[in-house]
C-alpha atoms as a PDB file:
ATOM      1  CA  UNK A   1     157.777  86.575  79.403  1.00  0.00           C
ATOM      2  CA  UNK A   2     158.667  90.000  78.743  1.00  0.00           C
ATOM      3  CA  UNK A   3     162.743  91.160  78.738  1.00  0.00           C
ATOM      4  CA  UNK A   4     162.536  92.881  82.091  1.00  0.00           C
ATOM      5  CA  UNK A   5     160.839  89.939  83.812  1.00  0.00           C
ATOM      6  CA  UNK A   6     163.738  87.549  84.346  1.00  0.00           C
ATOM      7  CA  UNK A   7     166.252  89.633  85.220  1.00  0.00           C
ATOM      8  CA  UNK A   8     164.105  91.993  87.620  1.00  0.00           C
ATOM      9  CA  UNK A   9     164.165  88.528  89.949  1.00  0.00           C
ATOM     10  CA  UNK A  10     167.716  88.622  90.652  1.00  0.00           C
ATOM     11  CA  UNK A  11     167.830  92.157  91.092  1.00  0.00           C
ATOM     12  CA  UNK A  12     167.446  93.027  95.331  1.00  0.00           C
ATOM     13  CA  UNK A  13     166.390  96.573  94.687  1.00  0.00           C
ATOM     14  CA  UNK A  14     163.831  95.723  91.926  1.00  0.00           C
ATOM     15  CA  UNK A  15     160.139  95.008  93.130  1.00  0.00           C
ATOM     16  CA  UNK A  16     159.474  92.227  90.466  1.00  0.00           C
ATOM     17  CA  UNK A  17     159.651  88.221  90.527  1.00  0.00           C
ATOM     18  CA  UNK A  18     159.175  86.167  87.537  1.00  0.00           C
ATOM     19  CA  UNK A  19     157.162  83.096  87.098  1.00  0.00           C
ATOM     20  CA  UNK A  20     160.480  81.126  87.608  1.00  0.00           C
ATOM     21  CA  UNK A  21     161.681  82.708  90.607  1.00  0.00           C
ATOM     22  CA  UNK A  22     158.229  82.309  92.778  1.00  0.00           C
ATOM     23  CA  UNK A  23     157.941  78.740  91.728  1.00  0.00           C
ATOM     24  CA  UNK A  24     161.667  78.083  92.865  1.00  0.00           C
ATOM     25  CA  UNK A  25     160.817  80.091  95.585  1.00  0.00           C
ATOM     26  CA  UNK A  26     157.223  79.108  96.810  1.00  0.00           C
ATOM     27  CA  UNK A  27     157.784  77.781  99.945  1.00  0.00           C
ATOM     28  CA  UNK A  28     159.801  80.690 101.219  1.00  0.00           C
ATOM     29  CA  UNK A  29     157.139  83.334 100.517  1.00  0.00           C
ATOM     30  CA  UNK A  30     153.604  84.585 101.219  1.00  0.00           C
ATOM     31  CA  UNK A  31     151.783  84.445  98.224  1.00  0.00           C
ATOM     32  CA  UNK A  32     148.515  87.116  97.448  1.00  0.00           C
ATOM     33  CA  UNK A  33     145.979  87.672  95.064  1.00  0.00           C
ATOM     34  CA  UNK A  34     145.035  91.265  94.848  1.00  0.00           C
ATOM     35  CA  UNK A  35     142.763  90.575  91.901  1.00  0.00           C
ATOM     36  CA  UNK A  36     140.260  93.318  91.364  1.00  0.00           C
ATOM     37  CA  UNK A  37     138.681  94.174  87.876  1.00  0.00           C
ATOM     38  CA  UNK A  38     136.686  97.174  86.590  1.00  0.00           C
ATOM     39  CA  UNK A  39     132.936  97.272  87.591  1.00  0.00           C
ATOM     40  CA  UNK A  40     131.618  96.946  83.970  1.00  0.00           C
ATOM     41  CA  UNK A  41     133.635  93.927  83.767  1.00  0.00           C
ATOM     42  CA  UNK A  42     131.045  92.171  86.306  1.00  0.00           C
ATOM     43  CA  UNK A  43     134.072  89.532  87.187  1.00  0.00           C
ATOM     44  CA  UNK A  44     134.185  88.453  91.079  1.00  0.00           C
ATOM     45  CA  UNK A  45     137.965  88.492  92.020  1.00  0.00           C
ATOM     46  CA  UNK A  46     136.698  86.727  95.284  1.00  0.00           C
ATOM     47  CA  UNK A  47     134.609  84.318  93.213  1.00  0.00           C
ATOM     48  CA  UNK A  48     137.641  83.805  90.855  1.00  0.00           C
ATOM     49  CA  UNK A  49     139.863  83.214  93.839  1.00  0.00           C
ATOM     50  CA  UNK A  50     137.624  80.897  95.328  1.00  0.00           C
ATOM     51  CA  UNK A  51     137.737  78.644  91.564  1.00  0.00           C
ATOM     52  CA  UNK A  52     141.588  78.761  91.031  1.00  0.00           C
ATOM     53  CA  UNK A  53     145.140  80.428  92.462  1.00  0.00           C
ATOM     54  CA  UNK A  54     148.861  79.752  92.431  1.00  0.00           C
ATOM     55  CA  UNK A  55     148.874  77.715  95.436  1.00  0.00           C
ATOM     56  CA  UNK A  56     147.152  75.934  98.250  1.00  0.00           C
ATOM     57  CA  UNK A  57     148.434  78.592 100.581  1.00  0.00           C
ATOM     58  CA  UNK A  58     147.534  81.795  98.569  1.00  0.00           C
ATOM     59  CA  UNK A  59     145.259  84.055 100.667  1.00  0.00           C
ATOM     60  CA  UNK A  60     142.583  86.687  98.747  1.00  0.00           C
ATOM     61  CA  UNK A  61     143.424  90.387  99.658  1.00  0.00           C
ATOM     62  CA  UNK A  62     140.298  92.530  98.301  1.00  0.00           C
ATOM     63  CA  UNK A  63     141.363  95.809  97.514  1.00  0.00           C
ATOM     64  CA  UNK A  64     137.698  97.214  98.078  1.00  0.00           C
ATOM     65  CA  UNK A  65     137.566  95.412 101.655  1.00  0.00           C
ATOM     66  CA  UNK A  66     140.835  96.746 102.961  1.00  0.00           C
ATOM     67  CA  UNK A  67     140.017 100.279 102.466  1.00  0.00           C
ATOM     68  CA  UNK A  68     138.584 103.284 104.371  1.00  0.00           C
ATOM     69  CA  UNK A  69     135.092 102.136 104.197  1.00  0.00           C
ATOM     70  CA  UNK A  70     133.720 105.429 105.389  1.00  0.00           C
ATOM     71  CA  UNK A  71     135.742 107.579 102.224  1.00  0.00           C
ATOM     72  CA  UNK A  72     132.883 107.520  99.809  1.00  0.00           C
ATOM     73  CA  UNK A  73     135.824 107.508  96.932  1.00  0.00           C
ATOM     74  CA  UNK A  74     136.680 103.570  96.207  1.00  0.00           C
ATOM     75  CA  UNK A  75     138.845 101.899  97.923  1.00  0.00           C
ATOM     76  CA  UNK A  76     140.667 104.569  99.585  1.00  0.00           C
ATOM     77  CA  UNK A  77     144.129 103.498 101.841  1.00  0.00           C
ATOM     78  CA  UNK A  78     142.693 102.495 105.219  1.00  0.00           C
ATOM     79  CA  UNK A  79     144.323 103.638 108.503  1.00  0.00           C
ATOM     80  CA  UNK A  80     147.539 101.827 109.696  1.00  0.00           C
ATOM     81  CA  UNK A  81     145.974 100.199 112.519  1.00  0.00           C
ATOM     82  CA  UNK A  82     143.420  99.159 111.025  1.00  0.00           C
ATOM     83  CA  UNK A  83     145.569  97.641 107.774  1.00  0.00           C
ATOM     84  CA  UNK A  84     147.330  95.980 110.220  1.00  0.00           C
ATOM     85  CA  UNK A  85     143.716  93.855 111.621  1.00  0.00           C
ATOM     86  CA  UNK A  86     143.240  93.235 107.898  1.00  0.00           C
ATOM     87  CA  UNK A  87     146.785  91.072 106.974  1.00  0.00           C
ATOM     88  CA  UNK A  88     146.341  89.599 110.847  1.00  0.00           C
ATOM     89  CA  UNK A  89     143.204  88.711 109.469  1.00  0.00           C
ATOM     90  CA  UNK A  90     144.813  87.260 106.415  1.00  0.00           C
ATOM     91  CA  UNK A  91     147.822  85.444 108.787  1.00  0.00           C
ATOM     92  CA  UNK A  92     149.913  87.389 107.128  1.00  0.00           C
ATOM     93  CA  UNK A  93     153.136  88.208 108.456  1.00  0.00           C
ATOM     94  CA  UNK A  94     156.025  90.432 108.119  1.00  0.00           C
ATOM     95  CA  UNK A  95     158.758  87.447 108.915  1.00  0.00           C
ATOM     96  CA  UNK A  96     158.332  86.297 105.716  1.00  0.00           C
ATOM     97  CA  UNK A  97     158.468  88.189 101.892  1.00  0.00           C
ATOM     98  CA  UNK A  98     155.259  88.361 100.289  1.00  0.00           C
ATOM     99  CA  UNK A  99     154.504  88.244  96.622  1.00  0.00           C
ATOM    100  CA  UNK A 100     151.383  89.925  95.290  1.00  0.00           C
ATOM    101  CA  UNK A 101     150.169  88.984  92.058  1.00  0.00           C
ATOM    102  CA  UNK A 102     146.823  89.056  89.563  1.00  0.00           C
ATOM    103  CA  UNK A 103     145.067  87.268  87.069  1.00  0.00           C
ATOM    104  CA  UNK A 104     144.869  90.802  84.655  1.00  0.00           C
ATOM    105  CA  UNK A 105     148.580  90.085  84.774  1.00  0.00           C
ATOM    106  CA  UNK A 106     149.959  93.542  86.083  1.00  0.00           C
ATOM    107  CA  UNK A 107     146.864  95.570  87.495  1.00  0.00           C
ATOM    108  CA  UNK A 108     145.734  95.617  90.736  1.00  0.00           C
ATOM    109  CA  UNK A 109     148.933  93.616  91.965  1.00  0.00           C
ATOM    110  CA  UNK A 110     150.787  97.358  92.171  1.00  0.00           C
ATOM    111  CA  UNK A 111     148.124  99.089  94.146  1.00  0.00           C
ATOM    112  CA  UNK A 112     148.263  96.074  96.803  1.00  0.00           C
ATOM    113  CA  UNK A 113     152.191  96.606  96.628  1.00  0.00           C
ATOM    114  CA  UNK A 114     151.827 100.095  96.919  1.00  0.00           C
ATOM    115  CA  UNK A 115     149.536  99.668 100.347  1.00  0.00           C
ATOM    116  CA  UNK A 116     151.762  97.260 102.172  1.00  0.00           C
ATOM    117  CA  UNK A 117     154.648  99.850 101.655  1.00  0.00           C
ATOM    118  CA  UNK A 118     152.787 103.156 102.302  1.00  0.00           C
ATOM    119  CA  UNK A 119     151.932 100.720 105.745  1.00  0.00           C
ATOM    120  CA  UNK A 120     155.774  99.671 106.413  1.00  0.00           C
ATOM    121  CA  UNK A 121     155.767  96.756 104.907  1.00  0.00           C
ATOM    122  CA  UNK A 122     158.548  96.906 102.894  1.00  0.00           C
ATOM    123  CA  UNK A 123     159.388  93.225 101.826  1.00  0.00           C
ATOM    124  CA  UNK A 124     157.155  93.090  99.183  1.00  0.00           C
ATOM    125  CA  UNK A 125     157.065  91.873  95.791  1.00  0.00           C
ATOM    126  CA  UNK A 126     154.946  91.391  92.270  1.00  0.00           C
ATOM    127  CA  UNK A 127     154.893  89.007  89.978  1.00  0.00           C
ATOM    128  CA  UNK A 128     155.625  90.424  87.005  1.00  0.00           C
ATOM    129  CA  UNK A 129     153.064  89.574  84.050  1.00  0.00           C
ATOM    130  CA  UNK A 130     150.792  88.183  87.074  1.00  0.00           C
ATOM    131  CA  UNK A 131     149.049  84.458  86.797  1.00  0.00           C
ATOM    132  CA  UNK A 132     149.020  84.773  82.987  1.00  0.00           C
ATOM    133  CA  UNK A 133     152.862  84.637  83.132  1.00  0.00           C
ATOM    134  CA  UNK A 134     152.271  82.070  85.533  1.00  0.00           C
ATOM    135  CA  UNK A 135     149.940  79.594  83.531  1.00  0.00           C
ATOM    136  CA  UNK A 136     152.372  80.440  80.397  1.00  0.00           C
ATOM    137  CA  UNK A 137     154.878  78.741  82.172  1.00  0.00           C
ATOM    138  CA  UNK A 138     153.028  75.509  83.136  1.00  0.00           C
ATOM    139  CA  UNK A 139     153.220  75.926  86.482  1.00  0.00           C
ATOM    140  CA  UNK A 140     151.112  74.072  88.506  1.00  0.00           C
ATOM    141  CA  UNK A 141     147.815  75.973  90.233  1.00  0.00           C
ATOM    142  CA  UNK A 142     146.118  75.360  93.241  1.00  0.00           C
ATOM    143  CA  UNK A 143     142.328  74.257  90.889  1.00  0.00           C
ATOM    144  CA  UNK A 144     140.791  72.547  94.361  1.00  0.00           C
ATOM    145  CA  UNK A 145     137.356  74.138  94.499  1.00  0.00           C
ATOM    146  CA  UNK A 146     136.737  76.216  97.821  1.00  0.00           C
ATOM    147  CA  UNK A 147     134.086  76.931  99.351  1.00  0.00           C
ATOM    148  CA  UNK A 148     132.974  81.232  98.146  1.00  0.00           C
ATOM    149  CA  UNK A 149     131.432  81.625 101.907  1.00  0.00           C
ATOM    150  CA  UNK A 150     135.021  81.243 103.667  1.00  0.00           C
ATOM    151  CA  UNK A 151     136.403  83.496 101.046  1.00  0.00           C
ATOM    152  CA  UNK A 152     133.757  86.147 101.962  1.00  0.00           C
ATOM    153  CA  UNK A 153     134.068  85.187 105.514  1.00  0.00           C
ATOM    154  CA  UNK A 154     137.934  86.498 105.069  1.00  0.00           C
ATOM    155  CA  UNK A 155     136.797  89.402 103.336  1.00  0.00           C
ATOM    156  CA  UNK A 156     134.250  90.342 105.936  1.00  0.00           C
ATOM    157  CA  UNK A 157     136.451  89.897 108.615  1.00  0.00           C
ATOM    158  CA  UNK A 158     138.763  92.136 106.733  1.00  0.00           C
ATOM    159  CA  UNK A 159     135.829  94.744 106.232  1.00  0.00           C
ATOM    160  CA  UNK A 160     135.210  94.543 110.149  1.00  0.00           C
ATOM    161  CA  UNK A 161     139.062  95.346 110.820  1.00  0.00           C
ATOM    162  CA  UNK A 162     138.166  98.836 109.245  1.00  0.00           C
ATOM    163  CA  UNK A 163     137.763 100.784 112.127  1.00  0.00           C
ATOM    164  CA  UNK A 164     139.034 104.202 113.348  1.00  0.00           C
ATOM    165  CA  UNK A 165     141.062 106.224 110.699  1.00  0.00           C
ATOM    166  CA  UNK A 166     144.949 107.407 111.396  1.00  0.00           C
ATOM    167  CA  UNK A 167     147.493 109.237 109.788  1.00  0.00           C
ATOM    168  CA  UNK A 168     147.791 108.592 106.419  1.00  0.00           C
ATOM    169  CA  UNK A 169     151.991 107.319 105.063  1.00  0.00           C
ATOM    170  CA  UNK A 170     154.320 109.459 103.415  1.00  0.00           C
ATOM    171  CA  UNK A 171     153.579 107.564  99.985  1.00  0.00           C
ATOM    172  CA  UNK A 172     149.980 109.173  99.743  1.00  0.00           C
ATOM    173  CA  UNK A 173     149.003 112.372  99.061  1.00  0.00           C
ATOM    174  CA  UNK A 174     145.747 113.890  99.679  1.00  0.00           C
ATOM    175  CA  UNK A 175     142.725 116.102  97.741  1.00  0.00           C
ATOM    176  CA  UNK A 176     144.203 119.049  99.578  1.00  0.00           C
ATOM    177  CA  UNK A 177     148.131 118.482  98.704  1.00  0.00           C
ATOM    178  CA  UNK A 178     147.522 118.000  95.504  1.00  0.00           C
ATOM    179  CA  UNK A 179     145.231 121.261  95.108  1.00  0.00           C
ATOM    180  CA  UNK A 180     147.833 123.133  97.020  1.00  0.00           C
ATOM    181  CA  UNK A 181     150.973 121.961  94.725  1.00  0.00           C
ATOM    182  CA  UNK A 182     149.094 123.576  91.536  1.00  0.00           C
ATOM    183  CA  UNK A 183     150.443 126.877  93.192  1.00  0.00           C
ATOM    184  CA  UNK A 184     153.884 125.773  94.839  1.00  0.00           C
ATOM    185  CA  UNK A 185     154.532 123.214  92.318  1.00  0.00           C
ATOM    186  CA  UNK A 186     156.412 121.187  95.386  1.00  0.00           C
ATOM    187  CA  UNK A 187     156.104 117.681  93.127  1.00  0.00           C
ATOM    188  CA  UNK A 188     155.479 116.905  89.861  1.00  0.00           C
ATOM    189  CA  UNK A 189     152.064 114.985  89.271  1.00  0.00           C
ATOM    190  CA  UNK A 190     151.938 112.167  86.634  1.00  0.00           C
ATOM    191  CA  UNK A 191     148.048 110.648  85.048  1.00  0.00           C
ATOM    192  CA  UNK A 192     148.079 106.949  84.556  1.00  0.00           C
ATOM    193  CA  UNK A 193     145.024 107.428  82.812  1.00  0.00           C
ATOM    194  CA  UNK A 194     144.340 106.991  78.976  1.00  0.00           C
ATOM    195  CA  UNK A 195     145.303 110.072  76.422  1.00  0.00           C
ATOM    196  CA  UNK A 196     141.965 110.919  75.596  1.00  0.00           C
ATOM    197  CA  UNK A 197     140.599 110.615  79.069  1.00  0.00           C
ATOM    198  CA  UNK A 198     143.364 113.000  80.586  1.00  0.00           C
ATOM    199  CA  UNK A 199     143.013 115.623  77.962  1.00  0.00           C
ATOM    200  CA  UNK A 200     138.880 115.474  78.808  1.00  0.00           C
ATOM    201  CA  UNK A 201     137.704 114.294  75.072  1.00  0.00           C
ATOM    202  CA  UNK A 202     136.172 111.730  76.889  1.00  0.00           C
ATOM    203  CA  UNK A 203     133.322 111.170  79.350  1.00  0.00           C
ATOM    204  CA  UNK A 204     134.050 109.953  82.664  1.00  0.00           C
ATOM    205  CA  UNK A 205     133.380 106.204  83.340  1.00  0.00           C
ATOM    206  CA  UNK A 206     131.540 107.808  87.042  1.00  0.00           C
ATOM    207  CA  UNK A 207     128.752 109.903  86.803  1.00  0.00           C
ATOM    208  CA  UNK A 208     128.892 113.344  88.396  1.00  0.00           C
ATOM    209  CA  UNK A 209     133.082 113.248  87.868  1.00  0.00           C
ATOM    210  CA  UNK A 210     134.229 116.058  85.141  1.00  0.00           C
ATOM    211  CA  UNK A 211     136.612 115.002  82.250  1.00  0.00           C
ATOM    212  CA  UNK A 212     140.173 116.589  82.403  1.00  0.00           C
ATOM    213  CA  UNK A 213     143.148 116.506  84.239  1.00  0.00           C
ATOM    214  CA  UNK A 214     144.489 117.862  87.287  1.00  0.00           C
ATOM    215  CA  UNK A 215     146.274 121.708  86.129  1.00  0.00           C
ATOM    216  CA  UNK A 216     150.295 121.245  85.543  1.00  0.00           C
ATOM    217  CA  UNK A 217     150.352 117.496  85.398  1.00  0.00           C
ATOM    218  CA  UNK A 218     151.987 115.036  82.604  1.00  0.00           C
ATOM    219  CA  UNK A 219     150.137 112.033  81.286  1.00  0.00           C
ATOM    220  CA  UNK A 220     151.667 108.424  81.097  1.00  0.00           C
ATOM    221  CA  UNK A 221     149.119 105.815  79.985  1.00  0.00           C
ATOM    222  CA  UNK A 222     150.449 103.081  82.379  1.00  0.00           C
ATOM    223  CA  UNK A 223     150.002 100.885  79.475  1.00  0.00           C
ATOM    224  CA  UNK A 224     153.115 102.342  77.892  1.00  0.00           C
ATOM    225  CA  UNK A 225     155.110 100.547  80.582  1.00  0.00           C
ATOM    226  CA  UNK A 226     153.963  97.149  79.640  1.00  0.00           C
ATOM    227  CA  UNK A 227     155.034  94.422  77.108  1.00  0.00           C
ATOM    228  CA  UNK A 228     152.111  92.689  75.448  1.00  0.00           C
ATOM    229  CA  UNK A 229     152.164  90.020  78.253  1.00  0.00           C
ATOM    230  CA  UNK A 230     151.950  92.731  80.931  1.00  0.00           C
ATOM    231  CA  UNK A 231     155.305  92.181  82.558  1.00  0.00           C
ATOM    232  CA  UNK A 232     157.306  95.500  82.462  1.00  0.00           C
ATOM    233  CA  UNK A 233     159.392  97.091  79.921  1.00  0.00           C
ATOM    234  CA  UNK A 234     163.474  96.995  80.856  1.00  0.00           C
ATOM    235  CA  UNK A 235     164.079 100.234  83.031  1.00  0.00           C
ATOM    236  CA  UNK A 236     166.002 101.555  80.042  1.00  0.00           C
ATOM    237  CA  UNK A 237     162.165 101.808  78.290  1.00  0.00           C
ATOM    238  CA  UNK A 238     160.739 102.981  81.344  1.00  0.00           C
ATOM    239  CA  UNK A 239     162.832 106.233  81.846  1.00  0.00           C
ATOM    240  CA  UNK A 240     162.343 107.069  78.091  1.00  0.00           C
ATOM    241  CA  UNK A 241     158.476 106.817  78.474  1.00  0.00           C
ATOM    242  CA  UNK A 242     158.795 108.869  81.821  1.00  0.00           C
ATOM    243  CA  UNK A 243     160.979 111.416  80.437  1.00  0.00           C
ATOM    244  CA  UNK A 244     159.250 111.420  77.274  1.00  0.00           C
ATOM    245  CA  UNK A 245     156.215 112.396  79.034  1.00  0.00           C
ATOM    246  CA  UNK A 246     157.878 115.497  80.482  1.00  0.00           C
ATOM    247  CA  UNK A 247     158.586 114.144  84.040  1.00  0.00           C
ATOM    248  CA  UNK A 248     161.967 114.656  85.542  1.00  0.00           C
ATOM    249  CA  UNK A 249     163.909 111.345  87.095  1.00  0.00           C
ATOM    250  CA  UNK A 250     167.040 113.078  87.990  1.00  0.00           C
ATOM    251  CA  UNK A 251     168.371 112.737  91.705  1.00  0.00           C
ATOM    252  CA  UNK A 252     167.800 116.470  91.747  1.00  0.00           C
ATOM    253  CA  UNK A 253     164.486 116.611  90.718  1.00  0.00           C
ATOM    254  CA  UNK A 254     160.774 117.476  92.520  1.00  0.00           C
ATOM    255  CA  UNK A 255     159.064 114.575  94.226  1.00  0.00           C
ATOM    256  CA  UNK A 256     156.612 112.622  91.886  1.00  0.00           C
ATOM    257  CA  UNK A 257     153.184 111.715  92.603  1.00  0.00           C
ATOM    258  CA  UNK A 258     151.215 109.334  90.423  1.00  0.00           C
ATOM    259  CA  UNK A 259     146.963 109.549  90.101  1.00  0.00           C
ATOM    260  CA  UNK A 260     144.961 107.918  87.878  1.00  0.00           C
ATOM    261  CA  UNK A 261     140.878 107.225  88.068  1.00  0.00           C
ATOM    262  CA  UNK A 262     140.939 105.509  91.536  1.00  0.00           C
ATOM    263  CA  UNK A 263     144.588 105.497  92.349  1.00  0.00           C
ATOM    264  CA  UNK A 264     144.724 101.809  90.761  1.00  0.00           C
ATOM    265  CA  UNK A 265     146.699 102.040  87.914  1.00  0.00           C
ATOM    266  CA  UNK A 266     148.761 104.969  89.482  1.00  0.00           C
ATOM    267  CA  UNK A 267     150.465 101.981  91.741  1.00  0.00           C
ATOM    268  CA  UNK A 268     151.278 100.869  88.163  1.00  0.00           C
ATOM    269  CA  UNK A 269     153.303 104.272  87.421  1.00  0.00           C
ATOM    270  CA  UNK A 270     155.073 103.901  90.694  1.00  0.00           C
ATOM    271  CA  UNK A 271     156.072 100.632  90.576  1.00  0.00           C
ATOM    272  CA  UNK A 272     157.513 101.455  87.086  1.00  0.00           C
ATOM    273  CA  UNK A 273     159.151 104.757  88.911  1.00  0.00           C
ATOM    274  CA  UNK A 274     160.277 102.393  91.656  1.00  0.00           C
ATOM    275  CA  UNK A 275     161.971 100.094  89.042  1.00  0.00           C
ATOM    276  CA  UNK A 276     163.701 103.261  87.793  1.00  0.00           C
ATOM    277  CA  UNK A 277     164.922 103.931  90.914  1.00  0.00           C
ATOM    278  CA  UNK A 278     162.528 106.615  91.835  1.00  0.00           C
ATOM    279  CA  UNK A 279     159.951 106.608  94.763  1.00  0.00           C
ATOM    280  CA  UNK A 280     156.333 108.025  93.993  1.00  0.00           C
ATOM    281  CA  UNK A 281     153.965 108.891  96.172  1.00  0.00           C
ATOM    282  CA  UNK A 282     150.196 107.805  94.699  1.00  0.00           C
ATOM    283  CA  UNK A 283     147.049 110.318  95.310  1.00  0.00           C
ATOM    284  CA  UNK A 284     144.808 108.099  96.730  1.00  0.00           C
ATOM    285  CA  UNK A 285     141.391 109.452  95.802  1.00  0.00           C
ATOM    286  CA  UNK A 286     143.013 109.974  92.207  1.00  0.00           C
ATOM    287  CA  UNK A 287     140.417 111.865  89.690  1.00  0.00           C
ATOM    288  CA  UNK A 288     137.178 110.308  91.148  1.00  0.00           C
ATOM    289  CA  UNK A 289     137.837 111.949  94.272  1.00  0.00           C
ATOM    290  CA  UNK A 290     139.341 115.178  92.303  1.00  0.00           C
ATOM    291  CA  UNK A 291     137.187 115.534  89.333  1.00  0.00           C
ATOM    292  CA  UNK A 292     133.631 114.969  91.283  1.00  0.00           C
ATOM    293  CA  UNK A 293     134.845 118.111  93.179  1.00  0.00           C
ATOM    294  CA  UNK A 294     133.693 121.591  91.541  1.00  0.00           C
ATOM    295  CA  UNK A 295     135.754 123.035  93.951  1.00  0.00           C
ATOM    296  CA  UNK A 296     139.024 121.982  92.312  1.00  0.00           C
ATOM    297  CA  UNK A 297     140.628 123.215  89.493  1.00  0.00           C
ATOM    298  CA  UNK A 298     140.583 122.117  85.795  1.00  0.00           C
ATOM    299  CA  UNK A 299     142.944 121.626  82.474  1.00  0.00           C
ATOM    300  CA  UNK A 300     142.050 119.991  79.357  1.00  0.00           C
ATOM    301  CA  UNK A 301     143.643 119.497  76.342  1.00  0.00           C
ATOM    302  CA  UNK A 302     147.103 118.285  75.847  1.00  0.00           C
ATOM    303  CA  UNK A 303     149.929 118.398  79.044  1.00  0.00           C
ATOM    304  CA  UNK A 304     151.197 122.237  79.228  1.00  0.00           C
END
């Protein structure tokens, strides 16, 4: 496990358990899978879900599913109420902590993290380095086979739950907010995304999205925050990558808000921010949303 992992457990304001803690702790918690991979991957978290997980108990939370099914970006943050029908759904509750994991290790884990808190629910945790760090341990998993129609039957039910869109949380920031701050420079905007892909050498893995970056913003492949196992670098790493990068972490300093492709691996950058003791907002539609836009301005090359 990496150095930050074990110590982040013991720590009440970090957002990370290890492998040791949720075993000790299993019984006491809510435990979630929030595994969702890339499309060109062609892996089923569902199906995945359905073959193995951490416990008996662990419920499937689809990150596709509980979205705003009517946003033709991916996965976009559904409306508070209707988040709410999704973990009822789910028999989730906030009486007890919940701890969000995947099987990439640390991937989609942060963005489900990110949505219970931009909802209010703030007792939520990751484990840090995800079912790999798990299985490394010996732990035992839940291998029973179940049946893939009840875990699409929860993920329909969860689709169904969509319904009428609300207000959006003060951890998201919209198309328009983010188009605005280019002029007032309100917050400072961080890319999650890869070097190449940020400075637009690359072609978008979306047709009909532009390569680049959104005008003023610093680049931080969230890969830079991870150990080799994907738990997190100790926050002493974490600030120098952030700061590094050109983004300020001082109490004094503009708001941050994190993007990425789909505003996946942006949960990554605020989870890392949150570890730092910093509390990002995440632009939900991220470049897919912001790059398929002609409308919206447009920086290549290296971070000004």
């Amino acid at each position: 496990m990496g150095a930050h992992a074990s110590s982040a457990s013991a720590s009440a304001s970090s957002a990370l358990v290890s492998a040791d803690w949720l075993d000790a702790h299993r019984d006491d918690v809510q435990i979630v899978d929030a595994s969702w991979h890339m499309p060109d991957l062609k892996r089923n978290g569902a199906r995945e879900h359905a073959r193995t997980r951490l416990t008996p108990q662990t419920v499937f939370f689809d990150v596709d599913k509980v979205s705003d099914g009517r946003n033709p970006a991916p996965h976009m943050l559904p409306s508070a109420k209707a988040f709410e029908a999704a973990c009822e759904t789910l028999k989730l509750t906030k009486t007890k902590p919940i701890v969000v994991y995947d099987t990439n290790g640390m991937f989609s884990a942060a963005r489900a993290w990110w949505m219970f808190r931009a909802h209010g629910w703030e007792n939520v945790k990751v484990l840090d380095g995800g079912k790999p760090a798990w299985d490394a341990r010996a732990y035992a998993s839940d291998d029973a086979e179940r049946a893939e129609e009840d875990i699409a039957a929860h993920v329909d039910a969860c689709a169904r739950a969509m319904r009428a869109l609300g207000t959006r949380a003060e951890l998201v920031k919209t198309k328009r907010e983010v188009v605005e701050n280019i002029q007032t420079k309100s917050f400072q905007v961080v890319d999650a995304r890869g070097a190449a892909r940020f400075r637009g050498e690359t072609k978008e893995p979306r047709e009909g999205v532009r390569s680049g970056h959104i005008p003023g913003s610093k680049n931080v492949f969230f890969g830079e925050l991870l150990n080799e196992d994907k738990t997190f670098k100790p926050v002493e790493a974490l600030r120098q990558v952030f700061e590094t990068s050109g983004l300020d972490l001082s109490a004094s300093a503009k708001p941050i808000v994190a993007s990425c492709g789909t505003g996946v691996t942006a949960a990554i950058v605020a989870l890392g921010l949150h570890e730092c003791g910093v509390e990002a907002a995440v632009y939900d539609g991220s470049w897919t949303e912001y790059g398929a836009d002609a409308q919206c301005p447009l920086a290549t090359g290296p971070a000004a």
